[in-house]
Protein backbone atom coordinates (compact mmCIF):
# COMPACT_ATOMS: atom_id res chain seq x y z
CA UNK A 1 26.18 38.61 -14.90
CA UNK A 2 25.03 36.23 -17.49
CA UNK A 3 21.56 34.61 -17.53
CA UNK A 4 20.49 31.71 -16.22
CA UNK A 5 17.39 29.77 -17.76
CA UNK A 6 15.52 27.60 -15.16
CA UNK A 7 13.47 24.79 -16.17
CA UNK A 8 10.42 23.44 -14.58
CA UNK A 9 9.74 19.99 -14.00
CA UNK A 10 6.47 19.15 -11.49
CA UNK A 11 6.83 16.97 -8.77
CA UNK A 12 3.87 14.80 -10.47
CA UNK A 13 4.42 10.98 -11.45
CA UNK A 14 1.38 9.49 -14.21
CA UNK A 15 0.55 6.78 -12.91
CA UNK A 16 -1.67 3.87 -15.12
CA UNK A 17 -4.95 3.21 -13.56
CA UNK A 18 -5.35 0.07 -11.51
CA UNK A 19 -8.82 -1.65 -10.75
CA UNK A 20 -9.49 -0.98 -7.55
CA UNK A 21 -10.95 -5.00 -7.26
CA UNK A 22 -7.88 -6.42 -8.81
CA UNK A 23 -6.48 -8.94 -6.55
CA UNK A 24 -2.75 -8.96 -5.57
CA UNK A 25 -0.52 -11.51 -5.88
CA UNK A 26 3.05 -11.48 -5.55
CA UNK A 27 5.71 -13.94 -4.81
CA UNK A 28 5.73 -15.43 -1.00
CA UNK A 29 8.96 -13.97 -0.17
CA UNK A 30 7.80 -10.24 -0.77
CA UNK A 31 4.25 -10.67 1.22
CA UNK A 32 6.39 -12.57 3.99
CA UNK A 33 8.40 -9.42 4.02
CA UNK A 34 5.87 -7.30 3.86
CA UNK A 35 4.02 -9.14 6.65
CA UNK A 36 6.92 -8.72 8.43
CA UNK A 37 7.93 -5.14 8.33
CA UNK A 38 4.33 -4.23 9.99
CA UNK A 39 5.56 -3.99 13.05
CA UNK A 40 8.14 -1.26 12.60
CA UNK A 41 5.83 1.04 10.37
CA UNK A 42 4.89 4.41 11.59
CA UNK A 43 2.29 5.85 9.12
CA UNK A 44 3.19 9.52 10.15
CA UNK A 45 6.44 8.68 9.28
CA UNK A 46 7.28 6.36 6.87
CA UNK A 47 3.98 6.89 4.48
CA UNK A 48 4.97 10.65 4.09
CA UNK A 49 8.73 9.99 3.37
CA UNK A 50 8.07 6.50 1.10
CA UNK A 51 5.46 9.08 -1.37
CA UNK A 52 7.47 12.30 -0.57
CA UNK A 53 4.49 14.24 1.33
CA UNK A 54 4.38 17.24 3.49
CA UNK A 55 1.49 15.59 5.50
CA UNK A 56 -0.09 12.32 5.70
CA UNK A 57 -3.62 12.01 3.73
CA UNK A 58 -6.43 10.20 5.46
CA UNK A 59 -6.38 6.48 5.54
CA UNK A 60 -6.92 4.80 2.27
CA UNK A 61 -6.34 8.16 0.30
CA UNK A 62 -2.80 7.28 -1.02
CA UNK A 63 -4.15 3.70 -1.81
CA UNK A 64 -4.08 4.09 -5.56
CA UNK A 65 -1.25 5.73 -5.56
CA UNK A 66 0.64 3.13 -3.53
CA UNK A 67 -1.07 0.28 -5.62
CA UNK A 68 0.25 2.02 -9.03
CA UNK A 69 3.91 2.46 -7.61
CA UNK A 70 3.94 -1.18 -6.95
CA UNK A 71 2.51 -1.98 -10.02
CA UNK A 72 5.54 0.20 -11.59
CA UNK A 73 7.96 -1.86 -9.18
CA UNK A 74 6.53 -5.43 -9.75
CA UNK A 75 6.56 -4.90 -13.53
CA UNK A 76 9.97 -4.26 -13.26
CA UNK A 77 10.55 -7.07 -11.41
CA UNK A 78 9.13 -9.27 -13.75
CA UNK A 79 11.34 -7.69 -16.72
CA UNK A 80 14.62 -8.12 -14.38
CA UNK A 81 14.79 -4.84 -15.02
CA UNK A 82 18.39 -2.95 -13.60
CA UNK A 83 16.13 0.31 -12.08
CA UNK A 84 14.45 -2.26 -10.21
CA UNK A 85 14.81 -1.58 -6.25
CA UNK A 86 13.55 -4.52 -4.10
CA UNK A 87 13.74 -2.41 -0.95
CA UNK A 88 11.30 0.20 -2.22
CA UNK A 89 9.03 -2.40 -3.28
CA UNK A 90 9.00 -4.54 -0.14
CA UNK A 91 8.47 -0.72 1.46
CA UNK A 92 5.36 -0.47 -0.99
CA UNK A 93 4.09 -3.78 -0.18
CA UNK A 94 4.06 -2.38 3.76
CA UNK A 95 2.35 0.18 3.18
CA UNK A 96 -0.20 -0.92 1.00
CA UNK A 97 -0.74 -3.59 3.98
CA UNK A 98 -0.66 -1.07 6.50
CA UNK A 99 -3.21 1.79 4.38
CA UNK A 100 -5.36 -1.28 4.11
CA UNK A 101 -6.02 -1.79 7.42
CA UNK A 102 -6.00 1.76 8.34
CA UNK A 103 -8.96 2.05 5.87
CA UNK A 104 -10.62 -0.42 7.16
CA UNK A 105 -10.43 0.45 10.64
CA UNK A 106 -11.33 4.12 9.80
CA UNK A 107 -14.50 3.01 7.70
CA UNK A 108 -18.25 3.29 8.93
CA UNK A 109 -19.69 0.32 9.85
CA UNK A 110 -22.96 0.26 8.18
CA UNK A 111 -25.61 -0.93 11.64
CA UNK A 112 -29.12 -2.28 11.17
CA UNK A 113 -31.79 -1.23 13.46
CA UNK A 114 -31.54 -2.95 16.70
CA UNK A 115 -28.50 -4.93 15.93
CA UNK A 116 -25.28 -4.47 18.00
CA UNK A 117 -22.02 -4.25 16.92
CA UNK A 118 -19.25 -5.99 19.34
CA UNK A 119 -15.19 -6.33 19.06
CA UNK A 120 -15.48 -10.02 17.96
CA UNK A 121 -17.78 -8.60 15.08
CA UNK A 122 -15.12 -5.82 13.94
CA UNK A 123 -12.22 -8.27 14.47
CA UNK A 124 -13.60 -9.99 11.62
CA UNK A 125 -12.98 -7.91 9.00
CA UNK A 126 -9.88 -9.41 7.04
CA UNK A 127 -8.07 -8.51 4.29
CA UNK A 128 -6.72 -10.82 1.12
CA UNK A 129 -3.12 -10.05 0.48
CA UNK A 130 -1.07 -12.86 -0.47
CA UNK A 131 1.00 -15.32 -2.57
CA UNK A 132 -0.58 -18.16 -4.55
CA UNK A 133 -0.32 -21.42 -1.63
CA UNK A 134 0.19 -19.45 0.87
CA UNK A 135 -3.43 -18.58 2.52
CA UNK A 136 -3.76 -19.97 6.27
CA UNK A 137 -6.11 -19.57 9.28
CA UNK A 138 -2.54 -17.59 10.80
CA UNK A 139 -2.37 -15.86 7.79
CA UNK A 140 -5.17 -14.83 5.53
C-alpha cells in the first residue's frame, strides 16, 4: 500500500475586528428581509447550522462573529463581487436581529433601590437596525 499524506486545515475563519458601537446600515431591501424572516427563525436550529456549531452559545456570544461574517458578505456586496451569496447574507442579517434581541432579553436589568420594574418598562428596550429613511414608530 502506498502512503497517503493528510493535510490539516482548522475549521477557524479570521475574522477583522468590528466596533462593537458601529452602527449598521444596509440597504432597505435586506433589513425588510431580514425583518421579515424573524418569524421563521429557530435559534437552536438555524444559529448552529448558519455558523456550523455543535451547540448553540449563550445569547449574544456569536454576536461578533455574526457581525464580522456580514461585514465579509456586505463588502462583497458592495464590490459586486461573483462569491457574493445574498441568501447567506439576508440569513446573517436574521440572525444578527434575532442574537440581538436574545441578548437583550437575557441581560440583567440593573434596579435601583425601591424602584420597580414592570413589562411596559422592559418592553421598552429597542434596538437600531435599519436602512437610511427608513426609521418609524412600526419600525425602529
Amino acid at each position: 500500500m502506498g502512503q497517503f499524506k493528510m493535510s490539516y486545515m482548522p475549521n477557524v475563519i479570521a475574522f477583522r475586528p468590528r466596533s462593537a458601537t458601529e452602527s449598521l446600515r444596509r440597504p432597505r431591501i435586506l433589513i425588510r428581509a431580514a425583518r421579515e424572516g424573524q418569524s421563521g427563525w429557530r435559534r437552536d436550529r438555524d444559529l448552529r447550522r448558519l455558523l456550523r456549531l455543535d451547540h448553540t452559545p449563550a445569547p449574544g456570544a456569536a454576536l461578533p462573529r455574526l457581525r464580522a461574517e456580514e461585514a465579509l458578505q456586505n463588502d462583497a456586496r458592495l464590490q459586486r463581487a461573483a462569491d457574493y451569496d445574498m441568501h447567506r447574507h439576508v440569513l446573517l442579517m436574521i440572525a444578527i436581529l434575532a442574537e440581538m434581541r436574545a441578548a437583550v432579553a437575557n441581560a440583567p436589568v440593573p434596579v435601583r433601590a425601591g424602584a420597580r420594574i414592570g413589562a411596559a418598562m422592559l418592553a421598552q428596550v429597542g434596538l437600531a437596525i435599519s436602512a437610511p429613511g427608513t426609521a418609524s414608530p412600526a419600525h425602529p
